[in-house]
Protein backbone atom coordinates (compact mmCIF):
# COMPACT_ATOMS: atom_id res chain seq x y z
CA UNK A 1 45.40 41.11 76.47
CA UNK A 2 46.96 44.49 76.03
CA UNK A 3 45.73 45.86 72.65
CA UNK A 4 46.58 49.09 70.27
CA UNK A 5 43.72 50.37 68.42
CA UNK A 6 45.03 52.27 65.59
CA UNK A 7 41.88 55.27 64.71
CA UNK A 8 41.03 54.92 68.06
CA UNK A 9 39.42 58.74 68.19
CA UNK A 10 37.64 57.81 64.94
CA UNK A 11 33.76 56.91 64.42
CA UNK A 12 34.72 52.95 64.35
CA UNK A 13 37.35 53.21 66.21
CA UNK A 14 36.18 54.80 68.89
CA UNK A 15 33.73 51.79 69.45
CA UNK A 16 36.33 49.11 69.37
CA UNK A 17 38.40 50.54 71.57
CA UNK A 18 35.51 50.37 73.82
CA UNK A 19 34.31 47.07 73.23
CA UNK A 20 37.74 45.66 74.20
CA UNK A 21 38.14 47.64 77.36
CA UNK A 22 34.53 46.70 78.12
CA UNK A 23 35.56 42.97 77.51
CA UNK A 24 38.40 43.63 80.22
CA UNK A 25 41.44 44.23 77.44
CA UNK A 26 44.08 46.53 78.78
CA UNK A 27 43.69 48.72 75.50
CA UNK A 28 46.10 51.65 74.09
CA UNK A 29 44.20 54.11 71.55
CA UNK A 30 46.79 55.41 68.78
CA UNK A 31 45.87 59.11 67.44
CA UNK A 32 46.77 61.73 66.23
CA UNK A 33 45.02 64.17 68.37
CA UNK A 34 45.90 64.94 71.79
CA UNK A 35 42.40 66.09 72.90
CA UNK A 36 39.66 64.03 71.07
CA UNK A 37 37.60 61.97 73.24
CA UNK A 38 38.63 58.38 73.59
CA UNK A 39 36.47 55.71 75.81
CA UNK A 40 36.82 55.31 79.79
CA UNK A 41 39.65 53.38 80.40
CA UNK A 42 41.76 53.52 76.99
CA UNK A 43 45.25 54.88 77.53
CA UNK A 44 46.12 57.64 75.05
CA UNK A 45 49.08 57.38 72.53
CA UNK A 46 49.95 60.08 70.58
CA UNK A 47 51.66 58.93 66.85
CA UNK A 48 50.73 58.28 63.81
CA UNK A 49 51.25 55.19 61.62
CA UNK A 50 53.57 57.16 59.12
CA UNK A 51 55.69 58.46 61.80
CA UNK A 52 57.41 55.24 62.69
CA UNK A 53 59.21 56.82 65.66
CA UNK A 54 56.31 56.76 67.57
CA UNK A 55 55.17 53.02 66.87
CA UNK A 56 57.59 51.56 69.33
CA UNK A 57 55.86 53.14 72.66
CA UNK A 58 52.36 52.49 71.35
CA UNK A 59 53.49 49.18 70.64
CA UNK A 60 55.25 48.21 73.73
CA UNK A 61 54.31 44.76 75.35
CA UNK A 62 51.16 44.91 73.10
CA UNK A 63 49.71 41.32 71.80
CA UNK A 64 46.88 42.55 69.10
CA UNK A 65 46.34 45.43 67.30
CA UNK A 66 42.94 46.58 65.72
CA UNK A 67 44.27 48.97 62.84
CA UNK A 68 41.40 50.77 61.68
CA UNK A 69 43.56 53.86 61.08
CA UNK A 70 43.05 55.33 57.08
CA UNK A 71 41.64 57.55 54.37
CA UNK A 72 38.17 55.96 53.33
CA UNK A 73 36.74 58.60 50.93
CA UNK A 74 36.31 56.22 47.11
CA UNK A 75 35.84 59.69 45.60
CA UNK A 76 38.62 61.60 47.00
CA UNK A 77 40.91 57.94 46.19
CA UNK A 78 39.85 58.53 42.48
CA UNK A 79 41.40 62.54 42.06
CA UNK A 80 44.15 62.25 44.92
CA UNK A 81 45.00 58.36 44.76
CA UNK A 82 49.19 59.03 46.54
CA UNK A 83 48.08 60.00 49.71
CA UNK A 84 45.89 56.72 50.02
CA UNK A 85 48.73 54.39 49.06
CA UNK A 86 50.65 56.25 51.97
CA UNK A 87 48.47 55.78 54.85
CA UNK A 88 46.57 52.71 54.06
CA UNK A 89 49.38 51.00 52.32
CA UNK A 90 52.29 52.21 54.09
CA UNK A 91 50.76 52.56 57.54
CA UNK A 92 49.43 48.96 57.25
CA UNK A 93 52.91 48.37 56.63
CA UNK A 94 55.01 50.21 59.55
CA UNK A 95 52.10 48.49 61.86
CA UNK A 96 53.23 45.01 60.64
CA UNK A 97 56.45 45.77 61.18
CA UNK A 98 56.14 46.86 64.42
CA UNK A 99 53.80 43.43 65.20
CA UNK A 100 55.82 41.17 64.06
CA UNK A 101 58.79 42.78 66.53
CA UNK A 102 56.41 41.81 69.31
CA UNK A 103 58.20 39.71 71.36
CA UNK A 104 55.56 36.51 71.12
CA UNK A 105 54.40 38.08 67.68
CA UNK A 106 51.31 40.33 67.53
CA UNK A 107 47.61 39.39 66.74
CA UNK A 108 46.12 41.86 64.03
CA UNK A 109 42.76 42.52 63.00
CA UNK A 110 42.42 45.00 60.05
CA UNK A 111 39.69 47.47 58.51
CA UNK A 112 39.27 46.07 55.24
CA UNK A 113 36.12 47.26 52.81
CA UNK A 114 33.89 45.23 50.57
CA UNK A 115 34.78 47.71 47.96
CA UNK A 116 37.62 44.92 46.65
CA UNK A 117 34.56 43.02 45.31
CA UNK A 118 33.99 42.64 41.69
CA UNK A 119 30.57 44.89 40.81
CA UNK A 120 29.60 41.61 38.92
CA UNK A 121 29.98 39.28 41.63
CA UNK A 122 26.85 37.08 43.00
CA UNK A 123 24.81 39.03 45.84
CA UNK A 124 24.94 38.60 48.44
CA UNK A 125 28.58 38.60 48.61
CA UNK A 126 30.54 35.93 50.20
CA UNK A 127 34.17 35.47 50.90
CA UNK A 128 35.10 33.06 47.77
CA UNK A 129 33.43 36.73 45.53
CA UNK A 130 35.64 37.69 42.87
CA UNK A 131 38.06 40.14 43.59
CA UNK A 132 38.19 43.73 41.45
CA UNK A 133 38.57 46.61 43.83
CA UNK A 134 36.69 49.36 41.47
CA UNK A 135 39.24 52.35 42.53
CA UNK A 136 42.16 53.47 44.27
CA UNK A 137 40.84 53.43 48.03
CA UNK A 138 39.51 49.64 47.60
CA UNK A 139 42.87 48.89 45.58
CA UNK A 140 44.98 49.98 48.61
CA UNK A 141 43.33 48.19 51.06
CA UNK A 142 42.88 44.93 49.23
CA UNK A 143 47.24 45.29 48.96
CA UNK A 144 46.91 45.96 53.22
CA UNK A 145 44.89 42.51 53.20
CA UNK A 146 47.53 40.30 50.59
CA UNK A 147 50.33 42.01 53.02
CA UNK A 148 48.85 40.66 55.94
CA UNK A 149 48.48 37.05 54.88
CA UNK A 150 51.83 36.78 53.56
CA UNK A 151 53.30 38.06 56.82
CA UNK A 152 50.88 35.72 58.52
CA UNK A 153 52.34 32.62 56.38
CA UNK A 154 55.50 33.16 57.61
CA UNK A 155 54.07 32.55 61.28
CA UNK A 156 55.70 36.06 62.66
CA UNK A 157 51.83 36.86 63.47
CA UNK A 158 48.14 36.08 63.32
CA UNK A 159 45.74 38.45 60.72
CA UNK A 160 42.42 38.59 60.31
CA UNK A 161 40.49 40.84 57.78
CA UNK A 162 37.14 42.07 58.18
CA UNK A 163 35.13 43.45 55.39
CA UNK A 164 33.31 45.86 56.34
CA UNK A 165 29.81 47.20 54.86
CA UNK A 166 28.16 50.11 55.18
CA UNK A 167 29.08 50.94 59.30
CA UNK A 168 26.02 53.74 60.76
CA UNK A 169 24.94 54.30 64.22
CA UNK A 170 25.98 55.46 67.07
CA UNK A 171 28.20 54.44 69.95
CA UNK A 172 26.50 55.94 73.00
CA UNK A 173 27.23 59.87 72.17
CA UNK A 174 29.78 59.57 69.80
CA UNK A 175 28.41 59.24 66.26
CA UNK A 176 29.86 59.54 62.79
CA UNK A 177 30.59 62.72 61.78
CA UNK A 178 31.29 61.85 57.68
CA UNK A 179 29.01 63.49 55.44
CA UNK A 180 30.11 61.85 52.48
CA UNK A 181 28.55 58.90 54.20
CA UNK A 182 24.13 58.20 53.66
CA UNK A 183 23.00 58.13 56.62
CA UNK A 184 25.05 61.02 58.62
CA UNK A 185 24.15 63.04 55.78
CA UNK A 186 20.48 62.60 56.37
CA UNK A 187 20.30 63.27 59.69
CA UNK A 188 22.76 66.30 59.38
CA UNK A 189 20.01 67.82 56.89
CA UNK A 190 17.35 66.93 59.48
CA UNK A 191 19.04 68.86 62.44
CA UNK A 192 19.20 71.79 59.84
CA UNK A 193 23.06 71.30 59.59
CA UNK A 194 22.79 71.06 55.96
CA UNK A 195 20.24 72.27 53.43
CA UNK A 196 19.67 68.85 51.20
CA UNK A 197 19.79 65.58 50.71
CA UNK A 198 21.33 65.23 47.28
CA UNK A 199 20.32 61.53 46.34
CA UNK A 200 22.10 60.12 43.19
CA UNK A 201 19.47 58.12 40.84
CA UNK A 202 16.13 57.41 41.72
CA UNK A 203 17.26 55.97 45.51
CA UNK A 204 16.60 52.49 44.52
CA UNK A 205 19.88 51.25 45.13
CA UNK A 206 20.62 48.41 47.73
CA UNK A 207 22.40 48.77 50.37
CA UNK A 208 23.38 46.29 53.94
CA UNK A 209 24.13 49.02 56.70
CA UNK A 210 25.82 47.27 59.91
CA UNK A 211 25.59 49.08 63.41
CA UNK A 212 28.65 50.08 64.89
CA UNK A 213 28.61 48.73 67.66
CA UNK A 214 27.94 45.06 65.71
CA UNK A 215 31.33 46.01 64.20
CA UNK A 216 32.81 46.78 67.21
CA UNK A 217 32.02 42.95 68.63
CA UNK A 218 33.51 41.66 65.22
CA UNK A 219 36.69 43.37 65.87
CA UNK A 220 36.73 42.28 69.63
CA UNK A 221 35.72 38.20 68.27
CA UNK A 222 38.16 38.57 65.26
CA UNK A 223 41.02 39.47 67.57
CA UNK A 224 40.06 36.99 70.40
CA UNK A 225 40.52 34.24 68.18
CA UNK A 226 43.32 35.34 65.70
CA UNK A 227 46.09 32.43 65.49
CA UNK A 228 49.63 32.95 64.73
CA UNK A 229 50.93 31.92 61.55
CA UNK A 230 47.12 32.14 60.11
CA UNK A 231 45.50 35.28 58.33
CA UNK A 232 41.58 35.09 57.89
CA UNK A 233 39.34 36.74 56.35
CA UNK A 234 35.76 37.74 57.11
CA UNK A 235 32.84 39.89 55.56
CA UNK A 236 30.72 41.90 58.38
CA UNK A 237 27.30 42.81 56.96
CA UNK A 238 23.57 42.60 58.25
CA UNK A 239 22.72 40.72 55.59
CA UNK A 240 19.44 43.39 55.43
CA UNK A 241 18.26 44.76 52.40
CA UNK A 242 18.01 48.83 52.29
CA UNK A 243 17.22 51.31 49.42
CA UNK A 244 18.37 54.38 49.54
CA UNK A 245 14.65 55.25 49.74
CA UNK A 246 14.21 52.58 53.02
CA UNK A 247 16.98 54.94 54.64
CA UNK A 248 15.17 58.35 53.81
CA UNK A 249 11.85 57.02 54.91
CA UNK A 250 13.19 55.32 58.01
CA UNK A 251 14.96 58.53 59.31
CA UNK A 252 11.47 60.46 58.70
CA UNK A 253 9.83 58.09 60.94
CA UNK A 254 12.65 57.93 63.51
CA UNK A 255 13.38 61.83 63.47
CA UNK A 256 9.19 63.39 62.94
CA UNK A 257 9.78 65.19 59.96
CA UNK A 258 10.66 65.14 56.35
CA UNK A 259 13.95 64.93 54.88
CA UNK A 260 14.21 67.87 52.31
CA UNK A 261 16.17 66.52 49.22
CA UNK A 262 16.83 66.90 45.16
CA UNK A 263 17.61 63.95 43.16
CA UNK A 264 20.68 64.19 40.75
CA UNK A 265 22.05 61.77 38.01
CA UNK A 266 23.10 58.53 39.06
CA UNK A 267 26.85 57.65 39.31
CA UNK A 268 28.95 54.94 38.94
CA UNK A 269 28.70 52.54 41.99
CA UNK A 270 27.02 48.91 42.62
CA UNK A 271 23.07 49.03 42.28
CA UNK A 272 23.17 46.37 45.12
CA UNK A 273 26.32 45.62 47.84
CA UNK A 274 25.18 43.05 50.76
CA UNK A 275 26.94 41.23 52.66
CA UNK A 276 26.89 37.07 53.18
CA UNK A 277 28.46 37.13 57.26
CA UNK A 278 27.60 33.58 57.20
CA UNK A 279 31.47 32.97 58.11
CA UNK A 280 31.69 35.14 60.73
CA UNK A 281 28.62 33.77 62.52
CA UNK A 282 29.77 30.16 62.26
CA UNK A 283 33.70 30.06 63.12
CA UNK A 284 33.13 33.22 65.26
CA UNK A 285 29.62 33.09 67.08
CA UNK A 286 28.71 36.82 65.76
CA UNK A 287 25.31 38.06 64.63
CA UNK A 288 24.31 41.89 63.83
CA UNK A 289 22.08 41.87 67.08
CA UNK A 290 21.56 45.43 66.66
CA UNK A 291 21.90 46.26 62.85
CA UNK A 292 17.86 46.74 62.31
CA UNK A 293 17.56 50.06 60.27
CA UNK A 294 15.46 51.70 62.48
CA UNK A 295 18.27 51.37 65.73
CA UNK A 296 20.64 52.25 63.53
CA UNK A 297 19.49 55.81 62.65
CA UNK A 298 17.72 56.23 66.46
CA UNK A 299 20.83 55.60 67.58
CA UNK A 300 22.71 58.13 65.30
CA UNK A 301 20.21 60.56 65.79
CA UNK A 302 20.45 60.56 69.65
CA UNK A 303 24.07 60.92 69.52
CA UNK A 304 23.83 63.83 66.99
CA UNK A 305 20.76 65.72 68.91
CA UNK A 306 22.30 64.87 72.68
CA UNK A 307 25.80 66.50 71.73
């Protein structure tokens, strides 16, 4: 299947793309940059999803798409919400478009984010969870997800949302560079990168951190068996159970040495966000084969201490 994998430079991205081409896909990475690296094997397109002029190129003869392409920062959605209903909104948008122009009609799998959960729902979550995205980023992408299934009902394509957790690790060298994000942020403060670990509360909230390259397969599964005319949707979690404490003390064992840090007020998120992927495992065949904690941050440290 020839595939477009929209973020294709990015941390997740960057692993799907892979994936695919590893599963013998003919896959098409769209990015903005000319120069990042971008798997053996993945054709480069430059574009952007809110330039539609450069959509039709990417897309050409293309049967599934893998749009992980967006702005992902909650706190950054709360004080600049605009440029968040722009990309994730209208660049889920201009890559519908474009699938649905496909000339059998397009398979699409989509980033979506546990964050449209209601704090009050049942852990762990399932798929049936109420539904109260918290702020603007979780907002925009639960509008992404409604616009996919009611394209999907009209059979011009096939849609499949996955739900994503908390994604860590590494993909061989190429690791996540967000520091807003736990675990990236300890092991940037290990390799002396950053000073401290500011930890918000007392590090006893609960956490289900997914390797990327377990979210890579999901993608590859979720697009392999996408229908036409049907949008699905599917949380992808470990299912694990991880403090914020777990984390810190898990990245001292991995990395030899203590993680300096200063503990602040809490703020206002979930005390406890896991995923049920009992969905995914049995329409799908996927499992988190290598979501343990400890792989996870091994894995993230390599990449960060190799490069």
């Amino acid at each position: 299947m020839k595939v477009l994998v929209t973020g294709a430079t990015g941390f997740v991205g960057f692993a799907v793309a892979s994936i695919l081409a590893e599963r013998g896909h003919q896959v098409a990475g769209l990015t903005r940059s000319p120069s990042a690296p971008l798997p053996a094997g993945v054709v480069r397109h430059v574009g952007d999803v809110l330039d539609p002029e450069s959509l039709p190129a990417a897309m050409d003869g293309v049967a599934g798409v893998c749009h992980l392409a967006a702005l992902a920062r909650v706190r950054d959605s709360r004080t600049a919400p605009l440029p968040y209903w722009r990309t994730n909104v209208g660049g889920t948008l201009a890559i519908l478009e474009a699938a649905q122009r496909a000339d059998t009609g397009a398979r699409v799998v989509l980033a979506s984010t546990a964050s449209v959960y209601s704090d009050r729902a049942v852990q762990p979550l399932t798929e049936s969870a109420e539904l109260a995205p918290g702020n603007p980023y979780a907002r925009t992408k639960l509008a992404a997800d409604h616009a996919a299934a009611d394209l999907a009902a009209t059979g011009a394509i096939g849609a499949v949302s996955l739900r994503t957790f908390n994604v860590a690790g590494a993909q061989g060298s190429h690791g996540d560079g967000d520091l807003t994000r736990l675990i990236p942020k300890i092991l940037s403060v290990r390799a002396g990168a950053a000073s401290e670990l500011v930890v918000n509360g007392d590090g006893s909230a609960v956490r289900d951190f997914v390797h990327v390259a377990d979210m890579a397969a999901a993608f590859a599964v979720a697009l392999e068996a996408c229908e036409l005319g049907r949008w699905s949707v599917y949380n992808v979690g470990s299912g694990r159970r991880s403090t914020v404490q777990d984390v810190i003390d898990a990245a001292e064992s991995v990395t030899g040495d203590r993680v300096p840090r200063r503990y602040a007020p809490a703020v206002d998120e979930p005390p406890a966000l896991l995923a049920d992927s009992g969905r995914i495992t049995a329409e799908l065949g996927w499992r988190p084969e290598n979501s343990d904690l400890t792989r996870i941050i091994s894995d993230g440290w390599k990449a960060l201490t190799s490069s």
